[in-house]
Protein backbone atom coordinates (compact mmCIF):
# COMPACT_ATOMS: atom_id res chain seq x y z
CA UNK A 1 -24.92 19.80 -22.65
CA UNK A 2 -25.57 17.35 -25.62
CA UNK A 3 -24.09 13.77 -25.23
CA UNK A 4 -21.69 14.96 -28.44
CA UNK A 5 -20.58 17.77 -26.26
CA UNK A 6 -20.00 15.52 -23.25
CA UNK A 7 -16.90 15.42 -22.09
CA UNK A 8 -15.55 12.71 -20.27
CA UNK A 9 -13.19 11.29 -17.56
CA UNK A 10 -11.80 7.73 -18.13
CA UNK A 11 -10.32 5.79 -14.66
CA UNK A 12 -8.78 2.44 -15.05
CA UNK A 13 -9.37 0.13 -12.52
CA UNK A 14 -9.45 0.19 -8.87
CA UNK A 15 -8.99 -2.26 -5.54
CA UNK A 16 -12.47 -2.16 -3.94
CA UNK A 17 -10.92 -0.97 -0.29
CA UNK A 18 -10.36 2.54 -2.60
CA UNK A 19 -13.93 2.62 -3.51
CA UNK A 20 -14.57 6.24 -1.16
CA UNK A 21 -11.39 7.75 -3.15
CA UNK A 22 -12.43 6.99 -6.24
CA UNK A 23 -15.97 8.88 -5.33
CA UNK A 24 -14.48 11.48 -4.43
CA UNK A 25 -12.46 12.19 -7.79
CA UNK A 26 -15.60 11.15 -10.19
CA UNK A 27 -17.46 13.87 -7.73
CA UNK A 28 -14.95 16.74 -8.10
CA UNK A 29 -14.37 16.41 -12.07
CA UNK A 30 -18.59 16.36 -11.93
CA UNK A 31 -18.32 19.51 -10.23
CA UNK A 32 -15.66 21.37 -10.93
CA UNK A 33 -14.89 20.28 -14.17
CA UNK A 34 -18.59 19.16 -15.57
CA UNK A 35 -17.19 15.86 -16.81
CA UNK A 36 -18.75 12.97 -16.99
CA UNK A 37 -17.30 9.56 -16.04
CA UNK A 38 -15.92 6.04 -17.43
CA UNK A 39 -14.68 3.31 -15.54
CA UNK A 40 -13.02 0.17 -16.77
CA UNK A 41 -13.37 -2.17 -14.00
CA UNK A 42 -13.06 -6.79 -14.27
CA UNK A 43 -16.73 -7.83 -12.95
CA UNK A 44 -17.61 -4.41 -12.03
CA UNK A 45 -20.62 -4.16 -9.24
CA UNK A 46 -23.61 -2.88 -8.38
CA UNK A 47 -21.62 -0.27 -6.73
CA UNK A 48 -19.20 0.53 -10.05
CA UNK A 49 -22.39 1.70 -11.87
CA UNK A 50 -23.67 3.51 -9.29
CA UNK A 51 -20.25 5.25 -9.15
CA UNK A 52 -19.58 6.06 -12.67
CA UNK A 53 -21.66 7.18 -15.76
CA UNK A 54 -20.42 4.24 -17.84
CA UNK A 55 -19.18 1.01 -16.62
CA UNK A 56 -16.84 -1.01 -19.17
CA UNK A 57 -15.97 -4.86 -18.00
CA UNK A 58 -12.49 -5.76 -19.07
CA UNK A 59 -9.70 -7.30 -16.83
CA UNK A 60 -6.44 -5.47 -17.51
CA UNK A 61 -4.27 -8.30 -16.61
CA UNK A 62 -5.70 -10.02 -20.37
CA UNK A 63 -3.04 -9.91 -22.95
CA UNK A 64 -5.33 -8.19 -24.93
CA UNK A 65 -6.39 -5.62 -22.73
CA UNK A 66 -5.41 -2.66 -24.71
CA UNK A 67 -7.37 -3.32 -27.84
CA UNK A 68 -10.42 -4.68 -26.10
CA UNK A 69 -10.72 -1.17 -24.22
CA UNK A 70 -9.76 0.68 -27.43
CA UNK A 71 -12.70 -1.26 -29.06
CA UNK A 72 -15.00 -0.71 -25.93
CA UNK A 73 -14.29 2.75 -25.70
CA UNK A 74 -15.40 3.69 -29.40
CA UNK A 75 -18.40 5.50 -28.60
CA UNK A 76 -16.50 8.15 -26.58
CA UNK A 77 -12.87 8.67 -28.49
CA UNK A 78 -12.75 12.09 -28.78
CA UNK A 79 -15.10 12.72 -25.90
CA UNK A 80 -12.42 11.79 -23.07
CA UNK A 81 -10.52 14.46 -21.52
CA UNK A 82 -8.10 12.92 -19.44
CA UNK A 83 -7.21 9.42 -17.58
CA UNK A 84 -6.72 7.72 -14.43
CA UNK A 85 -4.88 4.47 -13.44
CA UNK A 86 -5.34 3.88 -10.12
CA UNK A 87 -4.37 0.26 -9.73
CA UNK A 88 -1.35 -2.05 -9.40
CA UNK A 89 -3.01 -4.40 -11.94
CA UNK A 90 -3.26 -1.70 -14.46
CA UNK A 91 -0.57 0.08 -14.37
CA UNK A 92 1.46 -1.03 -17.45
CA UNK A 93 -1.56 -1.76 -19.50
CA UNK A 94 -3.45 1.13 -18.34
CA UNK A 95 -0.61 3.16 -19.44
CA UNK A 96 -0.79 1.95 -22.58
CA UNK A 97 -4.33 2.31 -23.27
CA UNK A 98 -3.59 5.58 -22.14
CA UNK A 99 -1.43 6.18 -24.33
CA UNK A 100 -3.25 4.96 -27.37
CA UNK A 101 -5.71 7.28 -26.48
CA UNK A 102 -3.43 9.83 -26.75
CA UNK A 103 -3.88 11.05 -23.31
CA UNK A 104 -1.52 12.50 -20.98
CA UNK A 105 0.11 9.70 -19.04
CA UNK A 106 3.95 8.59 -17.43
CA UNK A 107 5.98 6.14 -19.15
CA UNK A 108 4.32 3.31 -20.42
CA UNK A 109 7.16 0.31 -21.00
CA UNK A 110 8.41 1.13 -17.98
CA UNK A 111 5.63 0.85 -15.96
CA UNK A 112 5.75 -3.00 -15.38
CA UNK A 113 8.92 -2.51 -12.80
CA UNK A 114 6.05 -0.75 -10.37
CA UNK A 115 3.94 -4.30 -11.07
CA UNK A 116 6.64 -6.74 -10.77
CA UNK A 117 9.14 -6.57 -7.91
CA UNK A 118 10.74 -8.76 -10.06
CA UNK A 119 11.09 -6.48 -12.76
CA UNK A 120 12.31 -3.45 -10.71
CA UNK A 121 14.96 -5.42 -8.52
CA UNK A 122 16.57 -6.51 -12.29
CA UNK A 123 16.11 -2.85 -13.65
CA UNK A 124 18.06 -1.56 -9.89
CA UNK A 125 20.50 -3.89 -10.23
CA UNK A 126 21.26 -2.85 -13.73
CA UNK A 127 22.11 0.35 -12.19
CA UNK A 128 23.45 -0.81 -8.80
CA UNK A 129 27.04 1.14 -9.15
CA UNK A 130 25.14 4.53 -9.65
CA UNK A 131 22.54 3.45 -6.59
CA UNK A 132 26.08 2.67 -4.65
CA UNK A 133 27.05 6.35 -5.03
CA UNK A 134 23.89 7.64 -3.89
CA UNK A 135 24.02 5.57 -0.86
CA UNK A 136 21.28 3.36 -1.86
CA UNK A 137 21.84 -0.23 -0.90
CA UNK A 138 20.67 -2.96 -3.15
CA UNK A 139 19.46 -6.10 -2.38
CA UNK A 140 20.71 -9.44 -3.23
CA UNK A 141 17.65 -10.88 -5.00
CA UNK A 142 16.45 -14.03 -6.90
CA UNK A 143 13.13 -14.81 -8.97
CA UNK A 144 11.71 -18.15 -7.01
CA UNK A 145 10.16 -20.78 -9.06
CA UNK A 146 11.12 -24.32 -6.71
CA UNK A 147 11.58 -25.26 -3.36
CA UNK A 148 15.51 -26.16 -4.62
CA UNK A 149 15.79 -22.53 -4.96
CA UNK A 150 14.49 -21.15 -2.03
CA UNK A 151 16.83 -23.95 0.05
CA UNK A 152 19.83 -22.83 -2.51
CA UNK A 153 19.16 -18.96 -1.49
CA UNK A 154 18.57 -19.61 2.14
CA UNK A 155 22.40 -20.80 2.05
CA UNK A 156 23.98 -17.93 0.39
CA UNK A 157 21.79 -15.57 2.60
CA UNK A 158 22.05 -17.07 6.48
CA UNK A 159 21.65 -13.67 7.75
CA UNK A 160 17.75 -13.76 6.95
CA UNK A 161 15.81 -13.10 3.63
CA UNK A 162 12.17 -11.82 2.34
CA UNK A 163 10.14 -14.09 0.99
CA UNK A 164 6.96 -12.43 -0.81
CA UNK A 165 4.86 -12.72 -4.16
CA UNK A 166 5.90 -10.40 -7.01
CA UNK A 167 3.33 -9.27 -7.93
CA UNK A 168 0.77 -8.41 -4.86
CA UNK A 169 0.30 -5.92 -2.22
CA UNK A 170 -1.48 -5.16 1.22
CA UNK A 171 1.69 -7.70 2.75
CA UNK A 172 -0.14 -10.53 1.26
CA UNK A 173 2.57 -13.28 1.25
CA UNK A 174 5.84 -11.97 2.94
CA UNK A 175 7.69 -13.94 4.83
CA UNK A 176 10.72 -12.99 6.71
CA UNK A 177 12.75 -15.72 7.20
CA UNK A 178 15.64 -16.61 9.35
CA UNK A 179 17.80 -18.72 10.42
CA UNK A 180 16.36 -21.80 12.17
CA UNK A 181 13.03 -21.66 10.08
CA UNK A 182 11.65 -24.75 7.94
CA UNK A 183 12.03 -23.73 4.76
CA UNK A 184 9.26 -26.64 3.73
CA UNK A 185 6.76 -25.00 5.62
CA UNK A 186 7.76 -21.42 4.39
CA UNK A 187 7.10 -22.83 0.71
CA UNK A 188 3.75 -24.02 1.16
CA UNK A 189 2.58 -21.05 2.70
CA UNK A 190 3.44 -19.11 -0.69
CA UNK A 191 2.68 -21.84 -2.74
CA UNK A 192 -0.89 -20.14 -4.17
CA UNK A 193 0.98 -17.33 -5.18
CA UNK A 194 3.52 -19.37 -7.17
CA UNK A 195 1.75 -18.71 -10.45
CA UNK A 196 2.02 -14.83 -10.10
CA UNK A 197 5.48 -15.36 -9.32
CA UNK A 198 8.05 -15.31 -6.31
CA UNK A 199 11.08 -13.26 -5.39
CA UNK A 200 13.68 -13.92 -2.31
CA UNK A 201 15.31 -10.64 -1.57
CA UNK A 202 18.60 -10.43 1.01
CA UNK A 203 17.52 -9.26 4.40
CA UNK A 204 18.10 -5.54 4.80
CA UNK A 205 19.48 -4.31 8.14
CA UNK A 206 17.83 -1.29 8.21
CA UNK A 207 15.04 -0.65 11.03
CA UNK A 208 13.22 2.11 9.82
CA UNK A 209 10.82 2.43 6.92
CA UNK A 210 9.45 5.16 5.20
CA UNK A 211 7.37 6.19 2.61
CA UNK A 212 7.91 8.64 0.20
CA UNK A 213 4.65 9.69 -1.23
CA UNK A 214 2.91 12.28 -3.62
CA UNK A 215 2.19 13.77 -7.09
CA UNK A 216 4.79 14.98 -10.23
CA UNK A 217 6.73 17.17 -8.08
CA UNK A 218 4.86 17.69 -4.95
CA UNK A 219 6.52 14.97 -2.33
CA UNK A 220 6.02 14.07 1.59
CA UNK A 221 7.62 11.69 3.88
CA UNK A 222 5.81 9.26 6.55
CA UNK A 223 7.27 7.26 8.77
CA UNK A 224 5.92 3.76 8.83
CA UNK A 225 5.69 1.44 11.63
CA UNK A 226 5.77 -2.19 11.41
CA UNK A 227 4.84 -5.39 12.87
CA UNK A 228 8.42 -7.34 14.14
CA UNK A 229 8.70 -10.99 13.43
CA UNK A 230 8.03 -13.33 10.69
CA UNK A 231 5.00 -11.29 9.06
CA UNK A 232 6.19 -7.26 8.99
CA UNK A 233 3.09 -6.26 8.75
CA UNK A 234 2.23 -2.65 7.99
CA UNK A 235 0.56 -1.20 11.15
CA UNK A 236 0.41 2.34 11.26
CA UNK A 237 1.75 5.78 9.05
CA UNK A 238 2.90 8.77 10.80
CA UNK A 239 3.20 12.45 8.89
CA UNK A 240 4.99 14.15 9.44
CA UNK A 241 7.99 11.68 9.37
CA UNK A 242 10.59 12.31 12.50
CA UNK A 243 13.54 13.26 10.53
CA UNK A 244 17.21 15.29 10.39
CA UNK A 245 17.63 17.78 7.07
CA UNK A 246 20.35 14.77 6.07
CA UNK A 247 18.22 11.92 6.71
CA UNK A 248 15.11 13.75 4.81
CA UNK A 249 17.48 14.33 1.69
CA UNK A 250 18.78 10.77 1.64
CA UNK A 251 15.09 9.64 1.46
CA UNK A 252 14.23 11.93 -1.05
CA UNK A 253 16.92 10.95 -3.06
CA UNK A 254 16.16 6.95 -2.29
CA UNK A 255 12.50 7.92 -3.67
CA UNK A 256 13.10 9.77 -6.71
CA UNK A 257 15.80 7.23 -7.72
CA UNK A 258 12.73 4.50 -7.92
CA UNK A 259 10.94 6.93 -9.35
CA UNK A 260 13.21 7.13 -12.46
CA UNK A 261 13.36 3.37 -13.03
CA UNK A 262 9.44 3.23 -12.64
CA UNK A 263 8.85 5.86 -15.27
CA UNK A 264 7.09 8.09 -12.63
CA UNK A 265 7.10 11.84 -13.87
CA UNK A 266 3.55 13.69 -13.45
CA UNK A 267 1.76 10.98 -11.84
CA UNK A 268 1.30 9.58 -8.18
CA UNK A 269 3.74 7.48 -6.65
CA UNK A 270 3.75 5.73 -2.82
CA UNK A 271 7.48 4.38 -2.70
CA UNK A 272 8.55 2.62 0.69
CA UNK A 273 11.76 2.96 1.66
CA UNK A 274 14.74 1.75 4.64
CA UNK A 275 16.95 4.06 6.59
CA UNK A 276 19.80 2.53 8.51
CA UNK A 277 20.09 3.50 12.20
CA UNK A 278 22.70 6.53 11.45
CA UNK A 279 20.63 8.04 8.89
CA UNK A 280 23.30 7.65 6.17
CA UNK A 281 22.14 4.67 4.01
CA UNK A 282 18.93 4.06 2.17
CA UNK A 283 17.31 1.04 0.56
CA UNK A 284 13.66 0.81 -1.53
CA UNK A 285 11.80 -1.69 -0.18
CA UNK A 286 9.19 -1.21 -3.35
CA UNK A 287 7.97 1.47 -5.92
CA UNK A 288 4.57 2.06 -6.77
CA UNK A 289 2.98 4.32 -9.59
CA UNK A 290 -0.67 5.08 -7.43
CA UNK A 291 -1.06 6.78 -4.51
CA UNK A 292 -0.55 5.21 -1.25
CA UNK A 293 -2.94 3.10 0.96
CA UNK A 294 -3.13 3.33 4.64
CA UNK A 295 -5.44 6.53 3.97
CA UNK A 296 -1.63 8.53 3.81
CA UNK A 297 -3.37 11.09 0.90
CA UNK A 298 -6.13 11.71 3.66
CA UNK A 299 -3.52 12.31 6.23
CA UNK A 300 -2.07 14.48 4.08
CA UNK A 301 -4.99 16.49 3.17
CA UNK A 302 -5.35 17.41 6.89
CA UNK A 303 -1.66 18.27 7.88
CA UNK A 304 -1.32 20.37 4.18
CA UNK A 305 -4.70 21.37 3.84
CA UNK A 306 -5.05 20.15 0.24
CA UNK A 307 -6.72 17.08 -1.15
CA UNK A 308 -3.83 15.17 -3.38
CA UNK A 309 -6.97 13.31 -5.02
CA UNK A 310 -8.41 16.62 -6.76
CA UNK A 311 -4.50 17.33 -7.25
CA UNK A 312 -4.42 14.44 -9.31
CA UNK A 313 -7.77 14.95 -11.35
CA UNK A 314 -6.27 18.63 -11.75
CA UNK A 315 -2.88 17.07 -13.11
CA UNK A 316 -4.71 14.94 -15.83
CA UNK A 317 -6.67 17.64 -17.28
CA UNK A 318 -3.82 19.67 -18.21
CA UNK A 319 -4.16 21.89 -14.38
CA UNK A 320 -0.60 23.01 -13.50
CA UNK A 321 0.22 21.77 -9.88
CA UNK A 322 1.45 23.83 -7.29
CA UNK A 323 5.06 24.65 -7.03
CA UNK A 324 5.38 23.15 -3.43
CA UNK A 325 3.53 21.97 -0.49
CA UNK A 326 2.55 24.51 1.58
CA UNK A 327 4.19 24.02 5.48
CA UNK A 328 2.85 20.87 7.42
CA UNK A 329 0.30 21.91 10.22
CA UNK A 330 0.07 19.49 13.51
CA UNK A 331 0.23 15.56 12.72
CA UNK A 332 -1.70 12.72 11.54
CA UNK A 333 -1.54 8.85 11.70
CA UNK A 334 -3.11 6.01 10.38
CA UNK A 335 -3.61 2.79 13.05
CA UNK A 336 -4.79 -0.66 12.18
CA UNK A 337 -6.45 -1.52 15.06
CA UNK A 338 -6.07 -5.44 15.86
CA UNK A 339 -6.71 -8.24 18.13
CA UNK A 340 -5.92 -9.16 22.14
CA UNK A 341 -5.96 -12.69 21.16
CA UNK A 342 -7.41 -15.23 18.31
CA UNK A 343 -11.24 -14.90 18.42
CA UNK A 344 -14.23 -14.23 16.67
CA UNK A 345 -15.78 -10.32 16.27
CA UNK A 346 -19.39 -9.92 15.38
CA UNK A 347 -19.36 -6.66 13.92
CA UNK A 348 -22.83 -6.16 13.92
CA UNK A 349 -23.44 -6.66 17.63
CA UNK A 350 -20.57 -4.23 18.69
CA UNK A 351 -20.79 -0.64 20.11
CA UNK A 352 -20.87 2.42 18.06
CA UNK A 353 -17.01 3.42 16.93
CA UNK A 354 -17.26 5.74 19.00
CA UNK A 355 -17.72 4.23 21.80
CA UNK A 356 -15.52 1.98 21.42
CA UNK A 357 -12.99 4.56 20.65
CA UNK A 358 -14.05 6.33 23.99
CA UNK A 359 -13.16 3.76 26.15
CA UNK A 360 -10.13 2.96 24.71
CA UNK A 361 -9.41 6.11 25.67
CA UNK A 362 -10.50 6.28 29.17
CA UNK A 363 -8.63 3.17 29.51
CA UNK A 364 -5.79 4.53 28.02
CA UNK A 365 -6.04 7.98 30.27
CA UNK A 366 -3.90 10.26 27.84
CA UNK A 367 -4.52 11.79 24.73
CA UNK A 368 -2.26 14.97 22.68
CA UNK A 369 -4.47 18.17 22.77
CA UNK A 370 -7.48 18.48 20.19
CA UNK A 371 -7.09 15.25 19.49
CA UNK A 372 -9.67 14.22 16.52
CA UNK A 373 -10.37 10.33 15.13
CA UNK A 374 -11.10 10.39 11.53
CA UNK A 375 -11.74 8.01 8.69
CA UNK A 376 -12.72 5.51 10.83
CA UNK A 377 -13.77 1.54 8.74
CA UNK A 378 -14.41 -1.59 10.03
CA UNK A 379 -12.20 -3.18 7.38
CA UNK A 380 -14.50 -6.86 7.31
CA UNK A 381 -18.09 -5.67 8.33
CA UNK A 382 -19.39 -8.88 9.29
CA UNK A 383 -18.84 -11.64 11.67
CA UNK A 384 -15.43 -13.42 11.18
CA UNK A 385 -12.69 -15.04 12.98
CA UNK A 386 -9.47 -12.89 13.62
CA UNK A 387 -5.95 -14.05 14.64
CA UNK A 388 -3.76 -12.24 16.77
CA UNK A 389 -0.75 -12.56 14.90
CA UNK A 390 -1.77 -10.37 11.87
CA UNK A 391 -0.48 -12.11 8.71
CA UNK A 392 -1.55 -8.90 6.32
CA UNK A 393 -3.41 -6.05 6.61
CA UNK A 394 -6.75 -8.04 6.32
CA UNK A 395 -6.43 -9.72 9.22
CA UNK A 396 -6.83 -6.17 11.47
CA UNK A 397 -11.00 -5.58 12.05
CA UNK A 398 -10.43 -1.66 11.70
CA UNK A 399 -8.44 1.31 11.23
CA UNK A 400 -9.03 4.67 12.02
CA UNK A 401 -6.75 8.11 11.58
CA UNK A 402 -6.30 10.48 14.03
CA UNK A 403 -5.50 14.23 13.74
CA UNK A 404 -3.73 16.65 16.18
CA UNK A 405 -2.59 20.25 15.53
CA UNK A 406 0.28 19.72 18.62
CA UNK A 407 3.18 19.43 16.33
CA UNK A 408 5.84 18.52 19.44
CA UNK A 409 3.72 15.47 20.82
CA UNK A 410 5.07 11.59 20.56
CA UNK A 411 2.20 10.96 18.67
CA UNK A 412 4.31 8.07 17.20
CA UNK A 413 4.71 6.68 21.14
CA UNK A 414 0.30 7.16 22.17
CA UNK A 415 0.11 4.96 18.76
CA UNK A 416 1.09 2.26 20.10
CA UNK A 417 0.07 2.88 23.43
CA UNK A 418 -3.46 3.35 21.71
CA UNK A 419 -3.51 -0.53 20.15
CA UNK A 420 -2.91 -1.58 23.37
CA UNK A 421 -5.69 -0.13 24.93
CA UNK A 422 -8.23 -0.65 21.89
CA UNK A 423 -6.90 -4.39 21.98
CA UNK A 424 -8.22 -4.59 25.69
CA UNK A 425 -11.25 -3.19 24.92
CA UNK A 426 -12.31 -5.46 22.58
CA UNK A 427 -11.52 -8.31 24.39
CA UNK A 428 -15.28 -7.75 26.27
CA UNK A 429 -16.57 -8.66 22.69
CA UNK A 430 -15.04 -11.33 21.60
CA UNK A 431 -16.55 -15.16 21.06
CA UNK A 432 -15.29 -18.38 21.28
CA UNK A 433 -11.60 -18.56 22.48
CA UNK A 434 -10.42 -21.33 20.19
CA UNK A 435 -10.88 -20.57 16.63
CA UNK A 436 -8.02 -21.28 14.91
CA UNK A 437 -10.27 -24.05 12.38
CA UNK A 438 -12.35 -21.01 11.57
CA UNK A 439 -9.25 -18.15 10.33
CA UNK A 440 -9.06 -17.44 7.33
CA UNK A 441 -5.41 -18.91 7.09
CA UNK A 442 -4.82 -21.61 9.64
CA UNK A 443 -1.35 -21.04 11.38
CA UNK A 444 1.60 -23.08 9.79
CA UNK A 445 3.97 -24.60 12.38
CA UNK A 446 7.04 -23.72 12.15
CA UNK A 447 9.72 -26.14 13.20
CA UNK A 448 13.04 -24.83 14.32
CA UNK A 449 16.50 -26.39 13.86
CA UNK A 450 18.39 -25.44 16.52
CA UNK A 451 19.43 -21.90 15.00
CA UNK A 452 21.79 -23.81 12.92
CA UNK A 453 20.33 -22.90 9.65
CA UNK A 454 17.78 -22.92 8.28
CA UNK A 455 15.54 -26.38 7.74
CA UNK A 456 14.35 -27.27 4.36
CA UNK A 457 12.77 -30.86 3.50
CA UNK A 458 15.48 -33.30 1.54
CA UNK A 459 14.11 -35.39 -1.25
């Protein structure tokens, strides 16, 4: 094929922890489709050319990002045959550029309420009385730009609030406060996020999360499981999701509701989502217009036996999807695997995964039938300090997913049981039992008042 008969596929941007999933789609449009492949990428690597045939440097946070890629991209219009955005960064402006292009792509003005939590709490509350109807619950919510602000919304709220960034992900930045907690101390722990912007939400009393995940029309549910406390950390994805008929169609509804204010039609989405204990109201946590971390598409591929990744490369060339999923087979799970106690991991000088794996294990002495670890990554592979109390998912030193065709075991139970045992495992390995100078974040203290309220510094 001549380079004027090449045809190519365009991705925009990607967070480096996606790097395997974005080889795997430039590899399937290489081979099924013979395309070659463009990425736009800020300060690409050594790695982003070796991944893609053409490597364009452009941040798509830059006010200008649309005509500096349409300007970049001169040498190939006409030559692209479909597009990818595949991160939170670009997903407004990569939907326009998309669009400019003229290539297949879901709503680009809308796309900034699945960027901003900002944005999409003002575009639900817009809507609140038809959200009411549905069952959905909406937050009390207010855009945080002083420490008089917080203090002011910590009064109207005393039943607890989020505290978090607007615009990041991987739990980078939430805080769940109550009452009782210094308020001071909360605001200098966001304080480097301040430019991005801040958003205090009203404390939702629902316990269990969700997420709502998948492609145009294909959906799935998994049930997430979260850290308790001040950080609610994400810890582990379960599919299928443990649900009643009602309970599934309330979630469904919850996700295809933030689906509509997102602009999501034919693309991916990963929405999270709260259920209240009797399964009859719902509440969106956040939207988002990419597919889900935590490795959920990979647990999908194994309990549907279809890879959502070439589902998506199909979509974008035009390929029709499938009408529906075909019935779930056995169960899978994502874990992050974390710490017995602060201290420092040398990843280098540690066992095989395996082995380690194996002895949890053993130590653990139960297991569901043909069970099979998958996907395994040390998520920092060097030495570093780790705390105990994770603050986001990059304080965990690995993950791994696990597999089992028993569809009736409490794999969501051996989870947990599981981090237990891998926790005292590692605790053979680790170095130097006080190294809280050396962690990445040093702890903040947090001074208490009582329970009567919560404690904020007065000027």
């Amino acid at each position: 094929m001549t380079s004027e008969n090449k045809r190519w596929l365009l991705l925009v941007d990607y967070n480096l922890s996606r790097v395997g999933d974005v080889a795997c789609m430039f590899d399937y449009a290489r081979t099924r489709y013979q395309l070659s492949t463009i990425l736009i990428r800020h300060h690409p690597s050594q790695q982003d050319h070796q991944l893609a045939d053409a490597v364009i440097d452009l941040n798509p946070l830059d006010g200008g990002f649309v005509d500096q890629a349409l300007q970049a991209l001169q040498p190939w219009l006409g030559q692209l045959a479909g597009g990818l955005v595949f991160s939170d960064n670009a997903v407004a402006s990569g939907a326009s550029l998309l669009r400019a292009l003229g290539l297949p792509v879901d709503d680009a003005d809308l796309a900034q309420a699945a960027f901003s939590k900002s944005v999409y709490r003002q575009r639900e509350q817009k809507h609140a009385e038809l959200f009411g109807a549905q069952s959905l619950y909406c937050p009390p919510f207010q855009i945080i730009r002083t420490q008089a602000e917080l203090a002011a919304f910590a009064e109207r709220n005393p039943e607890g609030f989020v505290l978090k960034p607007s615009c990041e992900g991987n739990n980078r930045g939430v805080l769940l406060l109550k009452q009782g907690d210094d308020l001071a101390a909360a605001w200098q722990e966001v304080l480097p996020y301040l430019d991005g912007g801040l958003i205090a939400e009203g404390y939702i009393p629902f316990h269990r999360e969700y997420s709502f995940d998948g492609i145009g029309n294909l959906h799935f549910i998994t049930e997430k499981i979260s850290a308790s406390g001040r950080y609610p950390v994400e810890t582990g994805q379960l599919l299928p999701a443990r649900l009643q008929p009602a309970e599934r169609h309330r979630l469904i509804r919850a996700g295809q509701s933030a689906n509509l204010l997102v602009g999501q039609f034919a693309g991916p989405f990963h929405n999270e989502v709260k259920l209240d204990d009797a399964g009859a109201r719902t509440a969106v946590i956040e939207p988002n217009r990419r597919p889900a971390g935590m490795k959920i598409w990979h647990l999908a591929e194994r309990v549907y036996r279809q890879s959502f990744y070439q589902l998506w490369v199909d979509s974008v060339l035009a390929q029709a999807l499938p009408q529906q999923l075909p019935a779930a087979r056995g169960q899978a799970a994502t874990m992050m695997l974390g710490m017995p106690r602060d201290g420092e991991l040398d990843i280098a000088a540690l066992p095989a995964p395996e082995q380690l794996l194996q002895q949890a294990l053993q130590r653990l002495g139960e297991q569901p039938d043909e069970l099979e670890f998958f996907e395994f990554a040390w998520l920092a592979p060097a030495r570093r300090a780790y705390p105990l109390q994770a603050r986001d998912n990059g304080d965990f030193p690995a993950q791994v997913c696990v597999y089992t065709p028993d569809d009736g075991y409490d794999l969501h139970g051996w989870l947990q049981r599981f981090q237990q045992a891998w926790a005292s495992i590692l605790l053979n390995y680790l170095d130097a039992p006080d190294v809280e100078e050396k962690l990445r974040r040093p702890a903040v203290a947090i001074a208490k008042n009582g329970g009567h309220g919560f404690l904020h510094a007065h000027h």
